[in-house]
C-alpha atoms as a PDB file:
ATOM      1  CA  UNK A   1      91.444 109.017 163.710  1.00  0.00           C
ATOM      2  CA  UNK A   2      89.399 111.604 162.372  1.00  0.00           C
ATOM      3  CA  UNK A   3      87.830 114.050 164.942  1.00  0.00           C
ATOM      4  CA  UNK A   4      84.452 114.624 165.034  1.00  0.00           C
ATOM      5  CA  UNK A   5      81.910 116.469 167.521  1.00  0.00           C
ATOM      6  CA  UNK A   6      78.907 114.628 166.529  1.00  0.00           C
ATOM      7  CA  UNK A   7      79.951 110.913 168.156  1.00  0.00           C
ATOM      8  CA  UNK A   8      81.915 109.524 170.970  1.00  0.00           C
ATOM      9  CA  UNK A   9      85.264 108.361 170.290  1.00  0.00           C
ATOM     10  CA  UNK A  10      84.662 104.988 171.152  1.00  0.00           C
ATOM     11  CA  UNK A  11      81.986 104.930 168.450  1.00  0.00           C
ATOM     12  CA  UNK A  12      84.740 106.384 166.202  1.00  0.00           C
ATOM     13  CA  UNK A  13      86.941 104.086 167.110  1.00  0.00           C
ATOM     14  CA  UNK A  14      83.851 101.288 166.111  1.00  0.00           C
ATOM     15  CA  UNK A  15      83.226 103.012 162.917  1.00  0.00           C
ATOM     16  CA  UNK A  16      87.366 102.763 161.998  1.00  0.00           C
ATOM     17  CA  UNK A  17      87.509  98.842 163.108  1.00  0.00           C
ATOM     18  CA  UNK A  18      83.906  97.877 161.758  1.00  0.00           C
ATOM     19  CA  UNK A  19      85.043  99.876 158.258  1.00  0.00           C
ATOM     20  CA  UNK A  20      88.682  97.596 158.053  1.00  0.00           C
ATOM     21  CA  UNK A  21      86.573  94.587 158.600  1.00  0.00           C
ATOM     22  CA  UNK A  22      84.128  95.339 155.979  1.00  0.00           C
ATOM     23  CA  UNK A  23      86.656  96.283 153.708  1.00  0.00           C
ATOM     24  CA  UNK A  24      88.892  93.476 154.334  1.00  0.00           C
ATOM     25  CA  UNK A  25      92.048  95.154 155.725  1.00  0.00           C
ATOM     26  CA  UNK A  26      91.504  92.485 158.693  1.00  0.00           C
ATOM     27  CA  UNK A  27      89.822  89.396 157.519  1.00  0.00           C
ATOM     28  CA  UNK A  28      87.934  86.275 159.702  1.00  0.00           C
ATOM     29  CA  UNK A  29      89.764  84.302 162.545  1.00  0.00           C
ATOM     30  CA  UNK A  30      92.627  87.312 162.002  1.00  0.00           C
ATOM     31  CA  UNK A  31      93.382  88.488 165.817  1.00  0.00           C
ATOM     32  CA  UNK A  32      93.070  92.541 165.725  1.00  0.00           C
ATOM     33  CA  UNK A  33      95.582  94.580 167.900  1.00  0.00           C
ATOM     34  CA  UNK A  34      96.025  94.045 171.710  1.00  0.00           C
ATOM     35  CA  UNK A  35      93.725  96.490 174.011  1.00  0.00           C
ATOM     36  CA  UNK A  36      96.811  98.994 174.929  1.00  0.00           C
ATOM     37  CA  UNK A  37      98.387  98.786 170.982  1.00  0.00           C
ATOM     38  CA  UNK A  38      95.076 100.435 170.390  1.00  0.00           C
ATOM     39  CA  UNK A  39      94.984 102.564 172.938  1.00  0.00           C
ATOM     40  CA  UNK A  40      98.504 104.108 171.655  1.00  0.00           C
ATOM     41  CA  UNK A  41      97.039 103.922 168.077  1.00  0.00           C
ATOM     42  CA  UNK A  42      94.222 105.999 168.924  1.00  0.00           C
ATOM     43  CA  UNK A  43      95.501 108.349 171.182  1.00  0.00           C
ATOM     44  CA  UNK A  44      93.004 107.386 173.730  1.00  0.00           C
ATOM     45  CA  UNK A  45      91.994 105.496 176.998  1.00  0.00           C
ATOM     46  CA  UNK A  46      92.053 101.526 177.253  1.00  0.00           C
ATOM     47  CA  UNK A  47      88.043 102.334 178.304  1.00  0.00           C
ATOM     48  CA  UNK A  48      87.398 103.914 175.439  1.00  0.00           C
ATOM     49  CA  UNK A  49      89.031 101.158 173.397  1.00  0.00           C
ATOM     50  CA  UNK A  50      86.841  98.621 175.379  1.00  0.00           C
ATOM     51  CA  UNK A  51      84.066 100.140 174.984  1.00  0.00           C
ATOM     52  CA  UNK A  52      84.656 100.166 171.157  1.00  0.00           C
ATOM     53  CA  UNK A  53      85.628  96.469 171.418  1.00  0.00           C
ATOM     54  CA  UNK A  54      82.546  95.685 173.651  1.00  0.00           C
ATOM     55  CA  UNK A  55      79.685  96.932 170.941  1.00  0.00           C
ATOM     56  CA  UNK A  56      81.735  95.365 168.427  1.00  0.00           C
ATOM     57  CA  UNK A  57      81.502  91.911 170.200  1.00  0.00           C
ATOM     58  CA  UNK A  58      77.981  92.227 170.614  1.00  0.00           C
ATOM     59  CA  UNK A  59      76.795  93.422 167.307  1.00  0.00           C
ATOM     60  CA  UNK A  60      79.212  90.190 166.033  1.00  0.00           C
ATOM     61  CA  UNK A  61      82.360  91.986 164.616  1.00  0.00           C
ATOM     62  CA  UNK A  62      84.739  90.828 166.891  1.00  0.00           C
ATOM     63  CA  UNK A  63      84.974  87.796 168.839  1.00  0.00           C
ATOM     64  CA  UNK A  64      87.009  87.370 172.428  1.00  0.00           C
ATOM     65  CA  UNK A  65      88.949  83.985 173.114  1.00  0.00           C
ATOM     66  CA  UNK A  66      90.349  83.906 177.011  1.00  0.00           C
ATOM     67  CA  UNK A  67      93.439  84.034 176.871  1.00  0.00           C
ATOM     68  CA  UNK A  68      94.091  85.061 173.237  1.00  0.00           C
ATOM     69  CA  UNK A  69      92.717  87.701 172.220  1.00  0.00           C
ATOM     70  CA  UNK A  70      90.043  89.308 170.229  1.00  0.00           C
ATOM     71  CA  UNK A  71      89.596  87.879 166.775  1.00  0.00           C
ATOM     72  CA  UNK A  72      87.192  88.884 163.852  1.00  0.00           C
ATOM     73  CA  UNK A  73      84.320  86.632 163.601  1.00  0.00           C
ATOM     74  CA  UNK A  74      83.794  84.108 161.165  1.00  0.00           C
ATOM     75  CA  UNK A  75      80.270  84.910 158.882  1.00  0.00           C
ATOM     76  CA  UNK A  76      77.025  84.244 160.132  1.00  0.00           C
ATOM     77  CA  UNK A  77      75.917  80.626 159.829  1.00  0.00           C
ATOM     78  CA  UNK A  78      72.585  80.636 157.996  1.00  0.00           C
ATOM     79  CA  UNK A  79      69.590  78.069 159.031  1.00  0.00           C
ATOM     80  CA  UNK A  80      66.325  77.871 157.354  1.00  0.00           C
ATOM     81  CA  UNK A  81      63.996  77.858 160.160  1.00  0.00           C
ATOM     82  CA  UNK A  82      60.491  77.496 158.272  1.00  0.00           C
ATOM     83  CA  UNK A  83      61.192  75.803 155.381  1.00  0.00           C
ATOM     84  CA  UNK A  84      58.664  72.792 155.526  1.00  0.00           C
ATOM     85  CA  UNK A  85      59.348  70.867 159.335  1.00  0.00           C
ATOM     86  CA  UNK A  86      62.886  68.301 158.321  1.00  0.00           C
ATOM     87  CA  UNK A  87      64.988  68.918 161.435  1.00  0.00           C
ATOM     88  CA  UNK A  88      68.505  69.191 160.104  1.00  0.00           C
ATOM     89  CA  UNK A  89      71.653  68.931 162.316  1.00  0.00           C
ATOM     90  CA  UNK A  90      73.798  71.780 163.820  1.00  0.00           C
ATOM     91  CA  UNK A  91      77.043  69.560 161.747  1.00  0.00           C
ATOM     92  CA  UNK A  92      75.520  69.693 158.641  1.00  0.00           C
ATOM     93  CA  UNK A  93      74.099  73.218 158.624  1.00  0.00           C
ATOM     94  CA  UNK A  94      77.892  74.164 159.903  1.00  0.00           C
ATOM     95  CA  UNK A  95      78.993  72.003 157.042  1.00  0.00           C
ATOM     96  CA  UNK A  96      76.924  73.889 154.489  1.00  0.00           C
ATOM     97  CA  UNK A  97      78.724  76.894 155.636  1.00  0.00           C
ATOM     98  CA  UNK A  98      81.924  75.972 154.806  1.00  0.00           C
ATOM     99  CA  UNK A  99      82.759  75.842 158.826  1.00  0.00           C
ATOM    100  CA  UNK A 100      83.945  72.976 161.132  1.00  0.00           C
ATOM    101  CA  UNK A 101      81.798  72.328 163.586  1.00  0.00           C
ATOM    102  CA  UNK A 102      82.780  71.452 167.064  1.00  0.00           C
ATOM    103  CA  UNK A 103      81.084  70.242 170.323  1.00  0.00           C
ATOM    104  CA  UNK A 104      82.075  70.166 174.354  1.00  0.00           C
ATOM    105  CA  UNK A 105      80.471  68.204 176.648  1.00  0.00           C
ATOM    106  CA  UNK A 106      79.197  70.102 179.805  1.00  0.00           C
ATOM    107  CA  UNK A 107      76.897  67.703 181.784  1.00  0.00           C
ATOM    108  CA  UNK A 108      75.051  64.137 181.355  1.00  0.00           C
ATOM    109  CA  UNK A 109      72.336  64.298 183.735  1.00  0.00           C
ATOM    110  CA  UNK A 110      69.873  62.102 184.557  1.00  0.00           C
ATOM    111  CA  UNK A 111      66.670  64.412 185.571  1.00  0.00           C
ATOM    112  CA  UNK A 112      63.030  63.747 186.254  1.00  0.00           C
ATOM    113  CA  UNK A 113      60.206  64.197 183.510  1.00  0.00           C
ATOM    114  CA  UNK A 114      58.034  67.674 183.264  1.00  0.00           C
ATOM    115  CA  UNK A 115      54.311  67.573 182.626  1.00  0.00           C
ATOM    116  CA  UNK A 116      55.299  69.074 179.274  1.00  0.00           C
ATOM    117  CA  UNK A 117      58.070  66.632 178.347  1.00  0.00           C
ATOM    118  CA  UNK A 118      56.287  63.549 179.526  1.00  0.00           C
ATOM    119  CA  UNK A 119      52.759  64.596 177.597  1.00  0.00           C
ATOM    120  CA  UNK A 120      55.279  64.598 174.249  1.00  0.00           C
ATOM    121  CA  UNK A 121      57.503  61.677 174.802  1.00  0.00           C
ATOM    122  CA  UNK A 122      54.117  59.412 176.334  1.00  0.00           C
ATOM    123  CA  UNK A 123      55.924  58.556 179.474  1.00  0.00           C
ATOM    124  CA  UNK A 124      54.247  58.667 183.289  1.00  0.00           C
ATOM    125  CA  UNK A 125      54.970  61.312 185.637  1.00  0.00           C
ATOM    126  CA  UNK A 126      57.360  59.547 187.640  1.00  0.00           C
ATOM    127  CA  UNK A 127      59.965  58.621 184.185  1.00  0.00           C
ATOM    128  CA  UNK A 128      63.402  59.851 184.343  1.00  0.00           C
ATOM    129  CA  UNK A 129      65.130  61.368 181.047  1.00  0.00           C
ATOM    130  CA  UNK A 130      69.032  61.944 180.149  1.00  0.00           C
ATOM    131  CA  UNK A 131      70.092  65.208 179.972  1.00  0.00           C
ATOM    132  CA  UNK A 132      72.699  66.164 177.602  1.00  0.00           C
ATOM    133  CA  UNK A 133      74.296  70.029 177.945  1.00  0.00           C
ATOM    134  CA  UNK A 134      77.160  71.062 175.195  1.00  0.00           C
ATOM    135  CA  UNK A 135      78.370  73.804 173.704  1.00  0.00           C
ATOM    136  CA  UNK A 136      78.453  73.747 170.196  1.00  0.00           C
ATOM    137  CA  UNK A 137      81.437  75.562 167.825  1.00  0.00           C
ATOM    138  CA  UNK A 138      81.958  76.488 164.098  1.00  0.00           C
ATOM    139  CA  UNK A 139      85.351  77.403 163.565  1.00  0.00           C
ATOM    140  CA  UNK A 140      86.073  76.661 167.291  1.00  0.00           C
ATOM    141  CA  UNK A 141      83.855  79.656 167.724  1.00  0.00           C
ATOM    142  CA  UNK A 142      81.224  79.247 170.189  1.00  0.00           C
ATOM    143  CA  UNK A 143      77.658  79.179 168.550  1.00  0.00           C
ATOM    144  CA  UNK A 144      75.097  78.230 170.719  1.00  0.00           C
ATOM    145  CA  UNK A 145      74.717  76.185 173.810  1.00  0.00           C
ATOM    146  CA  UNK A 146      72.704  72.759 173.470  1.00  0.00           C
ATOM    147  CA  UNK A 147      70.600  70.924 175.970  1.00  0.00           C
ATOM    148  CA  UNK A 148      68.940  67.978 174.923  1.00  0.00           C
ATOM    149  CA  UNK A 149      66.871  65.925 176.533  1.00  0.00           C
ATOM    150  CA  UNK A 150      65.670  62.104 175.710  1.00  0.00           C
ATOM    151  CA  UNK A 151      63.491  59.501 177.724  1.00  0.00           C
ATOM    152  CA  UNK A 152      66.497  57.609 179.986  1.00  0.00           C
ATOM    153  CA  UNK A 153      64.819  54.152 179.305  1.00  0.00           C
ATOM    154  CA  UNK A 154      66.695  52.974 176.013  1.00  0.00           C
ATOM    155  CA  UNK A 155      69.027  55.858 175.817  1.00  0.00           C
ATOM    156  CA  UNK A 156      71.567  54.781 178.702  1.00  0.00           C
ATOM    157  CA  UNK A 157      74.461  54.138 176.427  1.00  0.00           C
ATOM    158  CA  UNK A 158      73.811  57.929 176.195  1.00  0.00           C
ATOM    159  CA  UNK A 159      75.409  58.274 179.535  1.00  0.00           C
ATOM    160  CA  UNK A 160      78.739  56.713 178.115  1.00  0.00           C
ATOM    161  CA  UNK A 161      79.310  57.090 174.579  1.00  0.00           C
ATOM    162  CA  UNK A 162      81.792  59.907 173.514  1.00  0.00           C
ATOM    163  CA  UNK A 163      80.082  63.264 172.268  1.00  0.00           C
ATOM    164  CA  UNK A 164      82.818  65.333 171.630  1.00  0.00           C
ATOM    165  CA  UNK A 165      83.201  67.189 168.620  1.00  0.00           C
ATOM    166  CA  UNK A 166      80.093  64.831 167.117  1.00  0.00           C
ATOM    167  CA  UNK A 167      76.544  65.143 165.767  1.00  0.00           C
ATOM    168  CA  UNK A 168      74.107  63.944 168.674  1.00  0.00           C
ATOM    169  CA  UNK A 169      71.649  63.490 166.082  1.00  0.00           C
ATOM    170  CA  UNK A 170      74.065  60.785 164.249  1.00  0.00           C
ATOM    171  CA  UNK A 171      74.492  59.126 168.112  1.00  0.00           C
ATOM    172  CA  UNK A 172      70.897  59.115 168.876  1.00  0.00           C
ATOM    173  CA  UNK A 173      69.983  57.313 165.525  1.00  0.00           C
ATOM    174  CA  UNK A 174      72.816  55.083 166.362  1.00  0.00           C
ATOM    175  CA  UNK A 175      71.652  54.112 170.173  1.00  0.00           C
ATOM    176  CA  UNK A 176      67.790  53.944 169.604  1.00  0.00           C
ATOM    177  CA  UNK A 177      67.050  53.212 165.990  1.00  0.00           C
ATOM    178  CA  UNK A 178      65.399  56.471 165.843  1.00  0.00           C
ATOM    179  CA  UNK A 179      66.820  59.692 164.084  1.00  0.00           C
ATOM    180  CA  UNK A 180      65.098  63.405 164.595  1.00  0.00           C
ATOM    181  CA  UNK A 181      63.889  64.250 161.164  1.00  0.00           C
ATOM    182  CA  UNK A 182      60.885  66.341 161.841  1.00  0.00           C
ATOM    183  CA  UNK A 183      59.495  69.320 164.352  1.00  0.00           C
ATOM    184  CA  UNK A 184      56.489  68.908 165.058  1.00  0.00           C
ATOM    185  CA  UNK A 185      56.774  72.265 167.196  1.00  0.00           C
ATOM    186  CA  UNK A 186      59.314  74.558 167.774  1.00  0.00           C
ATOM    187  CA  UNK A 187      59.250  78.277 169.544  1.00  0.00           C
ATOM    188  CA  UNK A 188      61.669  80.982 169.161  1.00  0.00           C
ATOM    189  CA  UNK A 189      62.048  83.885 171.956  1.00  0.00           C
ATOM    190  CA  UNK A 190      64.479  86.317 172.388  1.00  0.00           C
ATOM    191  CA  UNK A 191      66.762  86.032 175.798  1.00  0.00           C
ATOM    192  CA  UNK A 192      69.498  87.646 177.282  1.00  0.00           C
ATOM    193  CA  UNK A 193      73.103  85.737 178.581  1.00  0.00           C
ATOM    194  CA  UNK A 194      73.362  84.186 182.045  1.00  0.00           C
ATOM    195  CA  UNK A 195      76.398  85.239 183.618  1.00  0.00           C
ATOM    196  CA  UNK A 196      77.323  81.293 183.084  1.00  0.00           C
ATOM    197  CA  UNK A 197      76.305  81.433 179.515  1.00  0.00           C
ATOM    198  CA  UNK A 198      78.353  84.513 178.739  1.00  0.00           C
ATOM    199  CA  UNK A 199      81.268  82.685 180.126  1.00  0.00           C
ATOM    200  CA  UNK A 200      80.608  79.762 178.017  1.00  0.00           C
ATOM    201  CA  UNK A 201      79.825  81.590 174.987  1.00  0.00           C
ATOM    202  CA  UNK A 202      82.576  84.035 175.200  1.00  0.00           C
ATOM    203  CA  UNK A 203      79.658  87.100 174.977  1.00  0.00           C
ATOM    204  CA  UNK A 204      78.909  89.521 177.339  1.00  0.00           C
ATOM    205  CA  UNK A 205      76.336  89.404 180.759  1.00  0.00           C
ATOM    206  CA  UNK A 206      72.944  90.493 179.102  1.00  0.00           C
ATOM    207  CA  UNK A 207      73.859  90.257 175.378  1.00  0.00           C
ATOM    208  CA  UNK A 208      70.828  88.916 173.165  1.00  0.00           C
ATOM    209  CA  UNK A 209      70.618  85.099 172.602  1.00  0.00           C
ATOM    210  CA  UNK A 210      67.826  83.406 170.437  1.00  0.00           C
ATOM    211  CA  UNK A 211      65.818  80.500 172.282  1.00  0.00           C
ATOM    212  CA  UNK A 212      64.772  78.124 170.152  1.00  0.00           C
ATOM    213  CA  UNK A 213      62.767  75.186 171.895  1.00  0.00           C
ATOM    214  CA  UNK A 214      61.762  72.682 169.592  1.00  0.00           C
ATOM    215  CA  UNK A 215      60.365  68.619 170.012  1.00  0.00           C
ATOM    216  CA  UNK A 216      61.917  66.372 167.493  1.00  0.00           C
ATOM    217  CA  UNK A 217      60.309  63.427 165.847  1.00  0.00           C
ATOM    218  CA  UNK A 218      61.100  60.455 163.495  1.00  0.00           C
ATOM    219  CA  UNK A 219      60.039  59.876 159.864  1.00  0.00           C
ATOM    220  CA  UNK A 220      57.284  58.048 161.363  1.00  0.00           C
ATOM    221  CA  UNK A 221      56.226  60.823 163.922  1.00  0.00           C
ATOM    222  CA  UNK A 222      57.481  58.763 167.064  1.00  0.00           C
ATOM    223  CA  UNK A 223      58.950  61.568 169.594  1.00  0.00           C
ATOM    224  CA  UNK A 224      63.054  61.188 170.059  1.00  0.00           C
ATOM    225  CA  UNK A 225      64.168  64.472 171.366  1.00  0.00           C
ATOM    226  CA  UNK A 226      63.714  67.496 173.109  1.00  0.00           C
ATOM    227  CA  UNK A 227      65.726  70.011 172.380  1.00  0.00           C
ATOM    228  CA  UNK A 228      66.403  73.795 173.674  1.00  0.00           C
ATOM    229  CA  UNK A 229      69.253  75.889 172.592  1.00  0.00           C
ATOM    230  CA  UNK A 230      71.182  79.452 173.248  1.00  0.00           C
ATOM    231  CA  UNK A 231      72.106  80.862 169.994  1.00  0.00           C
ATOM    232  CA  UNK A 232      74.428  83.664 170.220  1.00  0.00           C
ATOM    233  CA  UNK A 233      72.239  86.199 168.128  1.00  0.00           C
ATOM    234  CA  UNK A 234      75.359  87.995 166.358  1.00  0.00           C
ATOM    235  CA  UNK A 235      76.378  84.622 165.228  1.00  0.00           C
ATOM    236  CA  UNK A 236      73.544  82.514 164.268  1.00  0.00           C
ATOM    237  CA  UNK A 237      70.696  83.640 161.582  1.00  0.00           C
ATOM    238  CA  UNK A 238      67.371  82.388 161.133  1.00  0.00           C
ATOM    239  CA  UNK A 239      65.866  82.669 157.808  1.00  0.00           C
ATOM    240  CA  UNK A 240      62.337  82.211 157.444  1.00  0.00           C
END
């Protein structure tokens, strides 16, 4: 490693890592050396190493799978956010990506209607909805965590019907005749990771995550879903 008085080794040690991924010498999904086989390599501290491995992880480099290892990441999966108001799934944008996408069920809830959520969906104060948390994967690399929420009147099957590793917009055409095609709004805010997110999402306490909250509607405007998702911000690119 070359020595240099103007940076930190650990950003010298980013530099060297970032530089072989750019350049190819370690390619997506390939698992980069262990912690203390860089440590040795470098002639320097596991901190400083972690440190390295740390900013690379959060400005999307790298990767960490528990109980694996730290992997380069896959690209970043593109999504048109502005372009006209067609709602398009998480599969099929993963899809145009070249990636396999992936979900995990977390919860299936059944929750009492906000002002907010029963003024969309038409229903009285005192409706229940279903509440559907995942975590959804490209490359069985964690991309965003999804909660969705529909009314709970016609959408019990919900509560039963197997959403692993499939498109929840294919399962709520299925179940109510009604598939999310349009948004009539949506909001965007920048966040930072829960402790229980960063767990999830294999990120760090307090690393950036894009909030995008967003009502979806049939062809014929009739609400069907609420939806408001963690992106992982190093992962997952808006293009407007």
């Amino acid at each position: 490693m070359a020595n240099s008085k103007s940076s930190p080794l650990y950003q010298q040690i980013f530099e060297e890592i970032k530089g072989a991924i750019e350049a190819g010498d370690y390619v997506p999904k390939e698992r980069i050396p262990s912690e203390p086989e860089l440590s040795e390599r470098y002639g320097v501290s596991r901190i400083t190493v972690r440190r390295a491995v740390e900013e690379l992880c959060a400005d999307g480099y790298l990767v960490k799978q528990q109980g694996r290892g730290t992997f380069v990441s896959t690209p970043h999966i593109n999504r048109r956010l502005l372009q006209y108001t067609a709602a398009r799934s998480f599969t099929d944008v993963c899809r145009d990506s070249n990636m396999k996408p992936g979900a995990h069920v977390l919860n299936r809830l059944i929750v009492p209607v906000r002002s907010e959520e029963a003024k969309f969906f038409g229903l009285d104060e005192s409706a229940l909805l279903l509440y559907v948390q995942r975590i959804r994967t490209a490359d069985e690399q964690p991309i965003f965590e999804e909660n969705v929420f529909v009314p709970y009147e016609g959408c019990q099957e919900l509560l039963n019907v197997d959403l692993e590793d499939v498109s929840l917009f294919d399962i709520i055409a299925e179940v109510t005749g009604h598939r999310p095609t349009k948004t009539p709004r949506r909001t965007v805010e920048a966040v930072r990771a829960t402790q229980e997110q960063a767990s999830r999402l294999a990120i760090s306490v307090g690393d950036p995550l894009l909030f995008l909250n967003v009502c979806f509607a049939d062809d014929e405007d009739n609400p069907v879903c609420i939806g408001r998702q963690y992106y992982v911000g190093s992962r997952y690119r808006f293009v407007l």
